[in-house]
C-alpha atoms as a PDB file:
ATOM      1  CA  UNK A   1       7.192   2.228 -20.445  1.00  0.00           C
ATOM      2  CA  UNK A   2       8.602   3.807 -23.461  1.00  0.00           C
ATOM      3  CA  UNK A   3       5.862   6.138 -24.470  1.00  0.00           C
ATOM      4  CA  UNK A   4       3.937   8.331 -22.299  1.00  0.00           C
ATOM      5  CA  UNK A   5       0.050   9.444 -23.276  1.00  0.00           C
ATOM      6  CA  UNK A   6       0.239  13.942 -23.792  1.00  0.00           C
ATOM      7  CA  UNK A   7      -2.628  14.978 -21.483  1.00  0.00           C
ATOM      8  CA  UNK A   8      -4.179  18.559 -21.636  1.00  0.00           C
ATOM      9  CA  UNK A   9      -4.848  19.128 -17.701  1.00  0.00           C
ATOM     10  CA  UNK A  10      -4.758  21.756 -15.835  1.00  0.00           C
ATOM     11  CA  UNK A  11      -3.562  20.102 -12.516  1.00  0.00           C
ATOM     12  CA  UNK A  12      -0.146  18.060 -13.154  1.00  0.00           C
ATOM     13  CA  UNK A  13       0.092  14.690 -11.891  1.00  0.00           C
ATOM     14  CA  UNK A  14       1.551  11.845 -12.524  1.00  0.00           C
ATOM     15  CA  UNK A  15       0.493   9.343 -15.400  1.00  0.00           C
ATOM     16  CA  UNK A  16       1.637   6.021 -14.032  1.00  0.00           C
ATOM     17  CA  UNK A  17       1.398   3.846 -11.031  1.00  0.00           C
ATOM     18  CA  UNK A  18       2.588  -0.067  -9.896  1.00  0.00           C
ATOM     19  CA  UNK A  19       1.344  -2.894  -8.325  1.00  0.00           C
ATOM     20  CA  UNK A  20       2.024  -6.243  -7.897  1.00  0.00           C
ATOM     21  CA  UNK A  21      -0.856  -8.959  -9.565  1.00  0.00           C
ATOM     22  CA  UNK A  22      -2.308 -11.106  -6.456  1.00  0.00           C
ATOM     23  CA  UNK A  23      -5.406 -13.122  -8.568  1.00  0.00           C
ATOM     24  CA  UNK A  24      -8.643 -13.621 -10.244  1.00  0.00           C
ATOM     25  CA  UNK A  25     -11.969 -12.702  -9.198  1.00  0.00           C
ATOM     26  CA  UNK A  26     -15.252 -12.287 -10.767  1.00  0.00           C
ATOM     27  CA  UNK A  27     -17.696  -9.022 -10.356  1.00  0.00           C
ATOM     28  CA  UNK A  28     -21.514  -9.127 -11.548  1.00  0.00           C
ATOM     29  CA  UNK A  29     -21.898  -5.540 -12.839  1.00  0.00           C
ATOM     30  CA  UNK A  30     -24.770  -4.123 -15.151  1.00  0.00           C
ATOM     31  CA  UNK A  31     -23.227  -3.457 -18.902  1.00  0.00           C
ATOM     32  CA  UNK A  32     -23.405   0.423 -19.103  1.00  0.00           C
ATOM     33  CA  UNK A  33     -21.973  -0.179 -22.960  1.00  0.00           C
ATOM     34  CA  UNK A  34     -24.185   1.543 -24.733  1.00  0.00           C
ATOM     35  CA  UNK A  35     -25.373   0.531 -27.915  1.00  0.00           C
ATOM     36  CA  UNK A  36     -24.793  -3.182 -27.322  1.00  0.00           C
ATOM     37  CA  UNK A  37     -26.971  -5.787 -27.481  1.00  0.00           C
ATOM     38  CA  UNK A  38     -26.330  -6.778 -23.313  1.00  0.00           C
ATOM     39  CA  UNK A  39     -26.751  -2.922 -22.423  1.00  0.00           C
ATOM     40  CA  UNK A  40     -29.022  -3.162 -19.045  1.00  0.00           C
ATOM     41  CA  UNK A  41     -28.652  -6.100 -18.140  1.00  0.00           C
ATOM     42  CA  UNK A  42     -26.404  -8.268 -15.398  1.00  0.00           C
ATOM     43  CA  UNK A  43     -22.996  -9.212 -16.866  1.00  0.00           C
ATOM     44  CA  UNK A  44     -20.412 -11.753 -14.861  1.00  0.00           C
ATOM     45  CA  UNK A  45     -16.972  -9.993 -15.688  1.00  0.00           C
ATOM     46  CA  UNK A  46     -13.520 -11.892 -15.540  1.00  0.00           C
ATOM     47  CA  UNK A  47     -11.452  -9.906 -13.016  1.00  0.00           C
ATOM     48  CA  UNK A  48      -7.771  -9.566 -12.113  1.00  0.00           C
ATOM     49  CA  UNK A  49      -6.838  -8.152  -8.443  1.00  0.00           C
ATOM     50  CA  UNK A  50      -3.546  -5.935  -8.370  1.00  0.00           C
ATOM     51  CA  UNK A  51      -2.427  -4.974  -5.061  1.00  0.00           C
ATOM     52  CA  UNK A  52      -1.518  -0.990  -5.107  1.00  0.00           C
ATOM     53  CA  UNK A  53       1.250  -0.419  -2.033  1.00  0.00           C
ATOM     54  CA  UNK A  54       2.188   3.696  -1.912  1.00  0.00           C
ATOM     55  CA  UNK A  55       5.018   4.524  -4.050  1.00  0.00           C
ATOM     56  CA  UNK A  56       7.371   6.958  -2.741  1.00  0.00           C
ATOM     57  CA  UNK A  57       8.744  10.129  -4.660  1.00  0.00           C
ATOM     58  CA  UNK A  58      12.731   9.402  -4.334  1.00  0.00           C
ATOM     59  CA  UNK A  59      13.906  12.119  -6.765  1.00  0.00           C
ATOM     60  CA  UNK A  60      13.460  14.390 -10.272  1.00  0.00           C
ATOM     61  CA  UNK A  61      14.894  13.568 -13.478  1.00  0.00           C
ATOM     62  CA  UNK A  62      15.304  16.156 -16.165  1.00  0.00           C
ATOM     63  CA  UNK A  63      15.887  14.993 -20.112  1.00  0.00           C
ATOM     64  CA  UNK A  64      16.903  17.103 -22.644  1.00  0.00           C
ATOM     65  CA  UNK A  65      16.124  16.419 -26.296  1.00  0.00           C
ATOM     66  CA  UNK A  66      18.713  16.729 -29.159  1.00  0.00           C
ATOM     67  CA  UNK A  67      19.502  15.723 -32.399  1.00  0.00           C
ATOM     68  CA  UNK A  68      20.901  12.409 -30.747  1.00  0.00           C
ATOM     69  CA  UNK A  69      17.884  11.619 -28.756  1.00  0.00           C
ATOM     70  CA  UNK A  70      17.281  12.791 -25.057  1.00  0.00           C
ATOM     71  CA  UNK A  71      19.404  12.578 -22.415  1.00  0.00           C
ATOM     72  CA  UNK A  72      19.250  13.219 -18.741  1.00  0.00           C
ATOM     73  CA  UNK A  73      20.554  16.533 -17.516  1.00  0.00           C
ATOM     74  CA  UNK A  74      20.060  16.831 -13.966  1.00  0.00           C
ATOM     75  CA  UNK A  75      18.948  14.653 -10.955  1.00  0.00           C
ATOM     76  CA  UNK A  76      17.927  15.590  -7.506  1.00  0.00           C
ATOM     77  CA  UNK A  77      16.718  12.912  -5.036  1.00  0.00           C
ATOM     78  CA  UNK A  78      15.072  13.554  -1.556  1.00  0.00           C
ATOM     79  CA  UNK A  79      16.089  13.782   1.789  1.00  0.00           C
ATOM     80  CA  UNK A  80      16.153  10.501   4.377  1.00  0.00           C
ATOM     81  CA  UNK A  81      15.545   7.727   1.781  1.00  0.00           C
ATOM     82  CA  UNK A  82      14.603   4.562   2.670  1.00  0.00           C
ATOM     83  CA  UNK A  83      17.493   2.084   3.972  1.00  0.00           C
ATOM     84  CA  UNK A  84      16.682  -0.544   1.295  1.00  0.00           C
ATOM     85  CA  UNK A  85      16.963   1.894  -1.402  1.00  0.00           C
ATOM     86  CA  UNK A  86      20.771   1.075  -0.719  1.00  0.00           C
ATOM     87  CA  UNK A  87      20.933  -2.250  -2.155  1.00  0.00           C
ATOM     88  CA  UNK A  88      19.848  -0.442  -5.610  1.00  0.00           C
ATOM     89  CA  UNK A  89      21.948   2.778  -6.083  1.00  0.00           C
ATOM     90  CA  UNK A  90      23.563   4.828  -3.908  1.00  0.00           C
ATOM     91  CA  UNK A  91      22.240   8.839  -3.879  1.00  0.00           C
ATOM     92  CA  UNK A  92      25.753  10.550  -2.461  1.00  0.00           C
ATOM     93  CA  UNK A  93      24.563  14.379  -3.831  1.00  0.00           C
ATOM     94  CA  UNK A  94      22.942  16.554  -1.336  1.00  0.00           C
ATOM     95  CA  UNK A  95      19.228  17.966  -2.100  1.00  0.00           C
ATOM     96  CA  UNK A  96      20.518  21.032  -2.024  1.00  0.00           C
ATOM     97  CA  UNK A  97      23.036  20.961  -4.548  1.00  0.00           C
ATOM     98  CA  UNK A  98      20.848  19.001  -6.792  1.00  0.00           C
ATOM     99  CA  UNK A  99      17.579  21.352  -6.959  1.00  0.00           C
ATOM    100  CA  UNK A 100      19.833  24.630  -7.897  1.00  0.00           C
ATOM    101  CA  UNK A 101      21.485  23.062 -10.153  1.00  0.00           C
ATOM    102  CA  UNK A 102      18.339  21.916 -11.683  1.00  0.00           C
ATOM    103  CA  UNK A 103      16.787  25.900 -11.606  1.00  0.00           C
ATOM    104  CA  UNK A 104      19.951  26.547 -13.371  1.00  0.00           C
ATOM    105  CA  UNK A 105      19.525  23.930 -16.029  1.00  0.00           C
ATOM    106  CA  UNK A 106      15.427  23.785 -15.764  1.00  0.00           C
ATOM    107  CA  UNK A 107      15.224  26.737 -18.955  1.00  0.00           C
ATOM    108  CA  UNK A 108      16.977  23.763 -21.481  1.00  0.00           C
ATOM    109  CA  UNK A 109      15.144  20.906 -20.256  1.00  0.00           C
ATOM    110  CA  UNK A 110      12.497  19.498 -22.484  1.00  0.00           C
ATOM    111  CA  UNK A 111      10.685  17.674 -19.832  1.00  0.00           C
ATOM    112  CA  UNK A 112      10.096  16.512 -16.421  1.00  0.00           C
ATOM    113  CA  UNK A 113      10.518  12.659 -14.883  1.00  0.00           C
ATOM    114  CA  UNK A 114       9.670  11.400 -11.435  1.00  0.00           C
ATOM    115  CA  UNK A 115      11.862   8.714  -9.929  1.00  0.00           C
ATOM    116  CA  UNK A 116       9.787   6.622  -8.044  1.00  0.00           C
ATOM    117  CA  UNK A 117      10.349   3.465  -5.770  1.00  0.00           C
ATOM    118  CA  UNK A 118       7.483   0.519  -4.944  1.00  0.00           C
ATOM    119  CA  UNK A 119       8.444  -1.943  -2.206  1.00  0.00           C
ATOM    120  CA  UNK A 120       7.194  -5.758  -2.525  1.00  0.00           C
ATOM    121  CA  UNK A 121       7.983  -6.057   1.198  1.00  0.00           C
ATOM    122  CA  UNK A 122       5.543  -3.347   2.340  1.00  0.00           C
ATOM    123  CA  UNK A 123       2.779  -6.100   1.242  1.00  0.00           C
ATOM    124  CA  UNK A 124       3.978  -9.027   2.780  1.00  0.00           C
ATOM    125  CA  UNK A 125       6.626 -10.420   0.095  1.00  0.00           C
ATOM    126  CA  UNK A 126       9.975 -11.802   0.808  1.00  0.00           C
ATOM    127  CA  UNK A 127      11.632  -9.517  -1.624  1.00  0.00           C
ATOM    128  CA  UNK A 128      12.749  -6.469   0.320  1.00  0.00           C
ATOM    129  CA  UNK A 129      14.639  -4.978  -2.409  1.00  0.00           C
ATOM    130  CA  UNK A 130      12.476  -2.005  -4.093  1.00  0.00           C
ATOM    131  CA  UNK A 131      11.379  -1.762  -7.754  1.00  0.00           C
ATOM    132  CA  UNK A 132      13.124   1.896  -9.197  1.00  0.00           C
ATOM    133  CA  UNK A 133      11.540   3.214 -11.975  1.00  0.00           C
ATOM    134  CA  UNK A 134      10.807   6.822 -13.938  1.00  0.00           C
ATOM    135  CA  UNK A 135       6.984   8.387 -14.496  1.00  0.00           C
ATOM    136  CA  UNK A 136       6.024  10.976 -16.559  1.00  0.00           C
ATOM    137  CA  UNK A 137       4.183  14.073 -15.203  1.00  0.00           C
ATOM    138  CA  UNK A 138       0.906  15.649 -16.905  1.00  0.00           C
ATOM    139  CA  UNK A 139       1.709  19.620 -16.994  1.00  0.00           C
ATOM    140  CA  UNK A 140       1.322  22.594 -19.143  1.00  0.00           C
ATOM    141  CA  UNK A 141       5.068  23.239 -19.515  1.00  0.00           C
ATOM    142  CA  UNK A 142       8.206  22.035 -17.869  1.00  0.00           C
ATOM    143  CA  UNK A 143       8.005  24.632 -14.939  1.00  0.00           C
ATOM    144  CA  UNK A 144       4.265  23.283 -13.830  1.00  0.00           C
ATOM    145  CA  UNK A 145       5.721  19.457 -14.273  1.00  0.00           C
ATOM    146  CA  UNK A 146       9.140  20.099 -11.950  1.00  0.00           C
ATOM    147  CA  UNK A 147       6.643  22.394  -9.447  1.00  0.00           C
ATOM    148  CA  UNK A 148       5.027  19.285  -8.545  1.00  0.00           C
ATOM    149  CA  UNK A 149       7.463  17.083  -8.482  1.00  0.00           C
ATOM    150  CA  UNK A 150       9.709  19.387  -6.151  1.00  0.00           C
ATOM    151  CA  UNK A 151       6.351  19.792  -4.011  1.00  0.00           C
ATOM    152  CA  UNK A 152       5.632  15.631  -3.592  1.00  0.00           C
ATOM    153  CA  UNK A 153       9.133  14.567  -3.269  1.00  0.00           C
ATOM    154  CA  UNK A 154       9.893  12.136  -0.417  1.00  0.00           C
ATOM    155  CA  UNK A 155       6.386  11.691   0.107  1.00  0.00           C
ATOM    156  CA  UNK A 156       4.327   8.688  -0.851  1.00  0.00           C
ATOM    157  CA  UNK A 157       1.354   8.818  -3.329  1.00  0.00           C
ATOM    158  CA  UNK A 158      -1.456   6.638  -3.587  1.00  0.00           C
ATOM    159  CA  UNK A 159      -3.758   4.549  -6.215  1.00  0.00           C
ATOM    160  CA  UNK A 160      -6.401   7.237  -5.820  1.00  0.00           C
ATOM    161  CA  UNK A 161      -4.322  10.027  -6.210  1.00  0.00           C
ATOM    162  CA  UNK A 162      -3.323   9.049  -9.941  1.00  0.00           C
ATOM    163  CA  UNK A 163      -6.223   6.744 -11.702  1.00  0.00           C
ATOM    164  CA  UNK A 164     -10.082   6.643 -10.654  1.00  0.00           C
ATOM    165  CA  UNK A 165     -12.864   4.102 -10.668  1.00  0.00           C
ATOM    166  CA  UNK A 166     -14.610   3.281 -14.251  1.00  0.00           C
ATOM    167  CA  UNK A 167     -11.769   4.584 -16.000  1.00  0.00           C
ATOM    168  CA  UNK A 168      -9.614   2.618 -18.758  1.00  0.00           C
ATOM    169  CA  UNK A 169      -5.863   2.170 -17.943  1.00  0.00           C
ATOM    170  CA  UNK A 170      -3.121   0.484 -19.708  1.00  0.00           C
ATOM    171  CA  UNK A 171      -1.201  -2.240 -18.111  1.00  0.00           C
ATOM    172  CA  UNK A 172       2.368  -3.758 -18.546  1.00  0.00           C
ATOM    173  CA  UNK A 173       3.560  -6.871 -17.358  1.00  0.00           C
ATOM    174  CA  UNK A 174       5.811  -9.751 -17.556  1.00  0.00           C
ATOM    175  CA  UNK A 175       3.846 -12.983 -19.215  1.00  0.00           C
ATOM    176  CA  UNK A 176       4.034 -16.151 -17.451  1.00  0.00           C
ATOM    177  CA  UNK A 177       7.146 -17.998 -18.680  1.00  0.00           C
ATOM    178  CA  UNK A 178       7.474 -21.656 -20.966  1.00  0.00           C
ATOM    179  CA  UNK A 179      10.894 -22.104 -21.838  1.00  0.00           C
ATOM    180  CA  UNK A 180      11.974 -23.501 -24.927  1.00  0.00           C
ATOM    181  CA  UNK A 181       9.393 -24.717 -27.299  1.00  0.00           C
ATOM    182  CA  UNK A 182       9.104 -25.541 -31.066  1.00  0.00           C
ATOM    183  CA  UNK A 183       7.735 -24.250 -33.798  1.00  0.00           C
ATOM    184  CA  UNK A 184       4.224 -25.835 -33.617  1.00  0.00           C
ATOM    185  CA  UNK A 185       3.822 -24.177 -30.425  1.00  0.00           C
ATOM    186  CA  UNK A 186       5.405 -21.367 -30.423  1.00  0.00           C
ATOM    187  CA  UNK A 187       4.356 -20.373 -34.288  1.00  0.00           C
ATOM    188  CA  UNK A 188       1.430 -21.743 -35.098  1.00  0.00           C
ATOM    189  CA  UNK A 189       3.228 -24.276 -37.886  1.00  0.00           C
ATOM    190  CA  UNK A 190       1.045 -26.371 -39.504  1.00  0.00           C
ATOM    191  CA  UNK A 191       1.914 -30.521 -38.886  1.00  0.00           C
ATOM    192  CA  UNK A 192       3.187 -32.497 -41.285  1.00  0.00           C
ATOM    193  CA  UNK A 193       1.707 -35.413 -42.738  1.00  0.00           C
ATOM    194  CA  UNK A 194       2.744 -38.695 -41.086  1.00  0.00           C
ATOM    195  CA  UNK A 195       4.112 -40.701 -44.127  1.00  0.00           C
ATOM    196  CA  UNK A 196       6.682 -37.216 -44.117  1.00  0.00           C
ATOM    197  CA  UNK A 197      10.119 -38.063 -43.536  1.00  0.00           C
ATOM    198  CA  UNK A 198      11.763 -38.342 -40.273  1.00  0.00           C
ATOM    199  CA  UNK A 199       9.976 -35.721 -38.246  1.00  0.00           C
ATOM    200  CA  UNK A 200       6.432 -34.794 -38.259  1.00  0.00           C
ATOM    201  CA  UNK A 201       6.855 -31.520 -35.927  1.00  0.00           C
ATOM    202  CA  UNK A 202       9.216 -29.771 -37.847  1.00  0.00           C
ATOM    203  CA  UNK A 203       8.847 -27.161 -40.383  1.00  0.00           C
ATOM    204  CA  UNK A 204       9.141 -28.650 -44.346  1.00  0.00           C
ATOM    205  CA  UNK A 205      12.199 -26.441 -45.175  1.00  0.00           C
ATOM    206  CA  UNK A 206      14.731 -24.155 -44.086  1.00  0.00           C
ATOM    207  CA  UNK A 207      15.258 -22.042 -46.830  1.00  0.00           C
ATOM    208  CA  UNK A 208      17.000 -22.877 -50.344  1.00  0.00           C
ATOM    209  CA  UNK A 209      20.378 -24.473 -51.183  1.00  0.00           C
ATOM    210  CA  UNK A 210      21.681 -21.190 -52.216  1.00  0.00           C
ATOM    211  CA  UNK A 211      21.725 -18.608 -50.508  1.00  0.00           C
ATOM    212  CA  UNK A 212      22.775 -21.120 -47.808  1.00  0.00           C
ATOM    213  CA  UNK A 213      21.371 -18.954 -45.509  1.00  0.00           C
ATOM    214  CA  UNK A 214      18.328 -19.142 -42.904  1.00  0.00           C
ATOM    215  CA  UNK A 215      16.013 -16.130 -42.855  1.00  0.00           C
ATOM    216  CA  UNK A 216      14.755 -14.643 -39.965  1.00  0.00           C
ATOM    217  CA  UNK A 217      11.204 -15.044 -40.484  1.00  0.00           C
ATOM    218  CA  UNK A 218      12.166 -18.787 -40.691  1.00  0.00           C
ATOM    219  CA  UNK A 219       9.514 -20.720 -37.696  1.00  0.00           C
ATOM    220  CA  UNK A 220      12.430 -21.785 -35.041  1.00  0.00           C
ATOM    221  CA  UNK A 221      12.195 -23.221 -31.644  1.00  0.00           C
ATOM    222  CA  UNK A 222      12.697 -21.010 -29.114  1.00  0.00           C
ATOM    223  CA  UNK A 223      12.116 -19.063 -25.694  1.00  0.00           C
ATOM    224  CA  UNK A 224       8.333 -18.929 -25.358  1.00  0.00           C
ATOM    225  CA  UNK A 225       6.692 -16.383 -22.527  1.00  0.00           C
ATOM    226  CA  UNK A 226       8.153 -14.284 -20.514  1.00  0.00           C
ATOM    227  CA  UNK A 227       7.763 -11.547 -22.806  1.00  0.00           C
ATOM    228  CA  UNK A 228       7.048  -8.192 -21.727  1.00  0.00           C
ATOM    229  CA  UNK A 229       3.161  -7.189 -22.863  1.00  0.00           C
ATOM    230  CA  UNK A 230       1.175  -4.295 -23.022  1.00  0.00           C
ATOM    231  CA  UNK A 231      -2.525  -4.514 -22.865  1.00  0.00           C
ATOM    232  CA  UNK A 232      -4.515  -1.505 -23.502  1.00  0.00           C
ATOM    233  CA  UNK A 233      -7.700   0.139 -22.143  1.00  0.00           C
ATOM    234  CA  UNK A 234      -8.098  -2.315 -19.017  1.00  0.00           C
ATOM    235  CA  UNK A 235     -11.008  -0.930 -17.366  1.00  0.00           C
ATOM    236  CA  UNK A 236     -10.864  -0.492 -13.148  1.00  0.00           C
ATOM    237  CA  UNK A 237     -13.886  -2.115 -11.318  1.00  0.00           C
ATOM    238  CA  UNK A 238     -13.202  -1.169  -8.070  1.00  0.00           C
ATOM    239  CA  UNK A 239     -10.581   0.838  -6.305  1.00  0.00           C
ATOM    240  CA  UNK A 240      -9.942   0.314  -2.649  1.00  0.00           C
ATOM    241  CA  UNK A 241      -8.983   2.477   0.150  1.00  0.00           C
ATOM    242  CA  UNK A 242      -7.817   1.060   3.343  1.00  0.00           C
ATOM    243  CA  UNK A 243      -8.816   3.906   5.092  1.00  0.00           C
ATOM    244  CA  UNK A 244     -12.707   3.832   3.858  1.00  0.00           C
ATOM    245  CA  UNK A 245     -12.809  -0.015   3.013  1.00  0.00           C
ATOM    246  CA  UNK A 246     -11.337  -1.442   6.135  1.00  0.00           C
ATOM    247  CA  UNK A 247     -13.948  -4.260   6.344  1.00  0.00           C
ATOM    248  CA  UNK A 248     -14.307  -5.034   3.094  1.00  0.00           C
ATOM    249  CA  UNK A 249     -12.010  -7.811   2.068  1.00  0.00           C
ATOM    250  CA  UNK A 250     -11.430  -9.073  -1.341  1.00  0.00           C
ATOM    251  CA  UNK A 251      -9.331 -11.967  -0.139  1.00  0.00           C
ATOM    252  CA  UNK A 252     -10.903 -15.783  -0.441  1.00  0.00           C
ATOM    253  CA  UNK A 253     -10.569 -18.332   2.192  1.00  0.00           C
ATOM    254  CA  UNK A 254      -6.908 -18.417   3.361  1.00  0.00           C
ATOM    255  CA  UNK A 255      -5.967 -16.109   0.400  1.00  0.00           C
ATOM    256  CA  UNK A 256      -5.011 -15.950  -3.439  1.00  0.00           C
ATOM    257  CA  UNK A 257      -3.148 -18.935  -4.566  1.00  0.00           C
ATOM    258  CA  UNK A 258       0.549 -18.229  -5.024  1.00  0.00           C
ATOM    259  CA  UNK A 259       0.160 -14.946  -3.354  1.00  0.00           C
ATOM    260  CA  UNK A 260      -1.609 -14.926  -0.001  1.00  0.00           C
ATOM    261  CA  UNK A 261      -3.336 -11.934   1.520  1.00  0.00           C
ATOM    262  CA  UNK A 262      -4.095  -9.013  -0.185  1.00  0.00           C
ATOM    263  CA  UNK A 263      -3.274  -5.971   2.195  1.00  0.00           C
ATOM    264  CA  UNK A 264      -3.624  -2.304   1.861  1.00  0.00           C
ATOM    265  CA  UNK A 265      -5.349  -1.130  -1.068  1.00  0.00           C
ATOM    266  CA  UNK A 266      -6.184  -2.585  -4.378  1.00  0.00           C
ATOM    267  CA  UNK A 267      -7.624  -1.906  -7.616  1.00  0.00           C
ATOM    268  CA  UNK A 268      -9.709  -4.402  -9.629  1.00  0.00           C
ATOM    269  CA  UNK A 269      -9.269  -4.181 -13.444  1.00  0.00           C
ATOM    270  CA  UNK A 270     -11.886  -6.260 -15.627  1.00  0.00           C
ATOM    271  CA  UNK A 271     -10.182  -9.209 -17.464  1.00  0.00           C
ATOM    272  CA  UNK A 272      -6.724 -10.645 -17.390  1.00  0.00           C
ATOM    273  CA  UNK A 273      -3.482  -9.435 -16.748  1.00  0.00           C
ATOM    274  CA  UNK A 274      -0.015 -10.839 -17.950  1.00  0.00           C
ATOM    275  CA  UNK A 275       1.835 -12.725 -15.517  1.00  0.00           C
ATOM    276  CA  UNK A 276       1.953 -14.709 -12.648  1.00  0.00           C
ATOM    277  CA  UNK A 277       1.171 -13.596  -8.915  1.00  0.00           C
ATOM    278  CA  UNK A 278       4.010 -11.088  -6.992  1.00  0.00           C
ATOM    279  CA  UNK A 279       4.819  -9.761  -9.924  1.00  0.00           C
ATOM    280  CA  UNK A 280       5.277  -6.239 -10.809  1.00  0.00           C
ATOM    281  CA  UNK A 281       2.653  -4.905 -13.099  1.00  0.00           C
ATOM    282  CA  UNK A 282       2.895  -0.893 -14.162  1.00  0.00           C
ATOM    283  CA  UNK A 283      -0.076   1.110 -15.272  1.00  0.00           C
ATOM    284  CA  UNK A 284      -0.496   3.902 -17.312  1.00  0.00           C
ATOM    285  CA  UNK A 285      -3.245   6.518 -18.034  1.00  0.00           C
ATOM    286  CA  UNK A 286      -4.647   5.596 -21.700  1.00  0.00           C
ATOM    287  CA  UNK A 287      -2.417   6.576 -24.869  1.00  0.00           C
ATOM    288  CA  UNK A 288      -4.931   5.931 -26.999  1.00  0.00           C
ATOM    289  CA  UNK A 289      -8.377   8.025 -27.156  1.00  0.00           C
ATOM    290  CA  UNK A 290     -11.131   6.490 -25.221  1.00  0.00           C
ATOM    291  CA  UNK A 291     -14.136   8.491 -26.525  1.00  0.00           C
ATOM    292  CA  UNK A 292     -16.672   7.886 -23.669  1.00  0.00           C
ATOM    293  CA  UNK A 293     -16.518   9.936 -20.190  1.00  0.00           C
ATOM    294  CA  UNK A 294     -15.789   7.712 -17.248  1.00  0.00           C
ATOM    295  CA  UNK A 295     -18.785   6.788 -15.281  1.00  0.00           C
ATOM    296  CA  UNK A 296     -18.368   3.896 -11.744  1.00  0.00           C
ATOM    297  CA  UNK A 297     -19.792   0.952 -12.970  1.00  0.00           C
ATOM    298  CA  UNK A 298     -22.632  -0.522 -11.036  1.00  0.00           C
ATOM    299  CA  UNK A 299     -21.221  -3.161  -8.701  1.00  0.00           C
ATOM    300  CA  UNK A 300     -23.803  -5.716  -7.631  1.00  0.00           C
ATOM    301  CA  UNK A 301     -21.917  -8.823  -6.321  1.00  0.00           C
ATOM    302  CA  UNK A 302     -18.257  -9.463  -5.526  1.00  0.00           C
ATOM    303  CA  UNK A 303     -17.313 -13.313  -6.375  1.00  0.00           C
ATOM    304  CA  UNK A 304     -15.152 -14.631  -4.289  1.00  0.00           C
ATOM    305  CA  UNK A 305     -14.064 -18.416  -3.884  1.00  0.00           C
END
């Protein structure tokens, strides 16, 4: 996530989460769209089920911006990391030493990261080496945004503790992968006519005889899918707690297809989601303006098969 969404709240937190995509569902809600011509009445949404393991605080990144971009001035990470963090980096500086020098260095930074870790393996996948990434922190100025940080670090922070039912989120992912394909299917290229000569599936030219030289926006063939996608203002359906929802399952008979058993908590987002089950799918608070307040949609039935 290159670009985070400026939020004027009071309370810092932080602005992103992960998950990892398990399947599709469907939920019969009532349409609370107002001014639409289905507003009232039963609608069968397309669902996608994301399963939301803790992610753990490991550390605080500070950047510093400059004429030559930003850059990262100062890095502390927490105490008694997990072993499997190993196989990623290896965190040698002592807490101490890292938080004063970032109070020292805290006055010239610009703003705040969190460095946070998601394991696959703490949801029943093979992989047991963790996904690393940065989030951005909501806060009035720097000192609110490293405050927090500094007060959640090592500890592990949950779905509900960032996003909340009914609201819109935006979700990155990884699209399912095709190899190489040609320019019919990859562009869009119209077919040529079959009296054409010597290939039907081809585009008609190249380019001209001189310049000798094919232009970019020339139709190619060419890696297809796995593509990294953003898809904007996903809304959430449900969010599950383990420690409310114990009995509820959202799992079919013998589990999701390519994924298994959902457990721990989940959020459902309405619609689809890039990419195929296990893998790692970020979210993000909206960066653009949704103008509507966020009410729970109305639930009725849970499709499962």
């Amino acid at each position: 996530m290159r670009t985070w969404p400026q939020l004027a709240a009071e309370k810092s937190s932080l602005l992103g989460f992960a998950g990892f995509k398990a399947g599709g569902i469907q939920i019969l809600t009532i349409d609370d769209r107002e001014k639409t011509p289905n507003f009232g009445k039963q609608l069968l949404n397309a669902a996608t089920v994301i399963a939301t393991p803790p992610i753990r605080i490991i550390g605080i990144r500070g950047y510093k911006r400059d004429l030559y971009g930003q850059h990262a001035i100062f890095d502390v990470y927490a105490k008694d990391l997990p072993k499997e963090l190993s196989r990623k980096f290896d965190a040698k500086k002592s807490v101490d030493d890292g938080l004063s020098k970032a109070e020292s260095l805290l006055d010239s930074a610009t703003h705040v990261m969190a460095l946070v870790a998601v394991s696959p393996n703490s949801i029943g996948l093979a992989q047991k080496v963790p996904f690393v990434f940065e989030v951005a922190v909501s806060g009035e100025d720097v000192r609110s945004q490293y405050d927090y940080v500094r007060g959640i670090l090592g500890k592990e922070i949950k779905i509900t503790d960032v996003f909340q039912i009914g609201q819109n989120i935006d979700v990155f992912g990884i699209t399912r992968g095709k190899g190489i394909e040609g320019p019919i299917t990859r562009f869009g290229v119209k077919r040529k006519q079959h009296k054409s000569r010597k290939s039907v599936r081809a585009v008609g030219t190249l380019g001209p005889i001189s310049p000798a030289v094919v232009m970019y926006t020339v139709a190619r063939q060419g890696q297809r899918g796995f593509h990294q996608r953003t898809e904007y203002n996903k809304r959430i359906l449900i969010i599950s707690n383990t420690d409310k929802d114990a009995q509820n399952s959202i799992n079919p008979p013998g589990g999701f297809k390519h994924f298994g058993l959902v457990r721990g908590d989940y959020i459902v987002v309405r619609g689809s989601v890039p990419g195929v089950p296990k893998r790692l799918v970020k979210m993000r608070q909206p960066i653009r303006s949704v103008s509507k307040k966020v009410l729970e949609p109305k639930v009725l039935e849970v499709v499962v098969r």
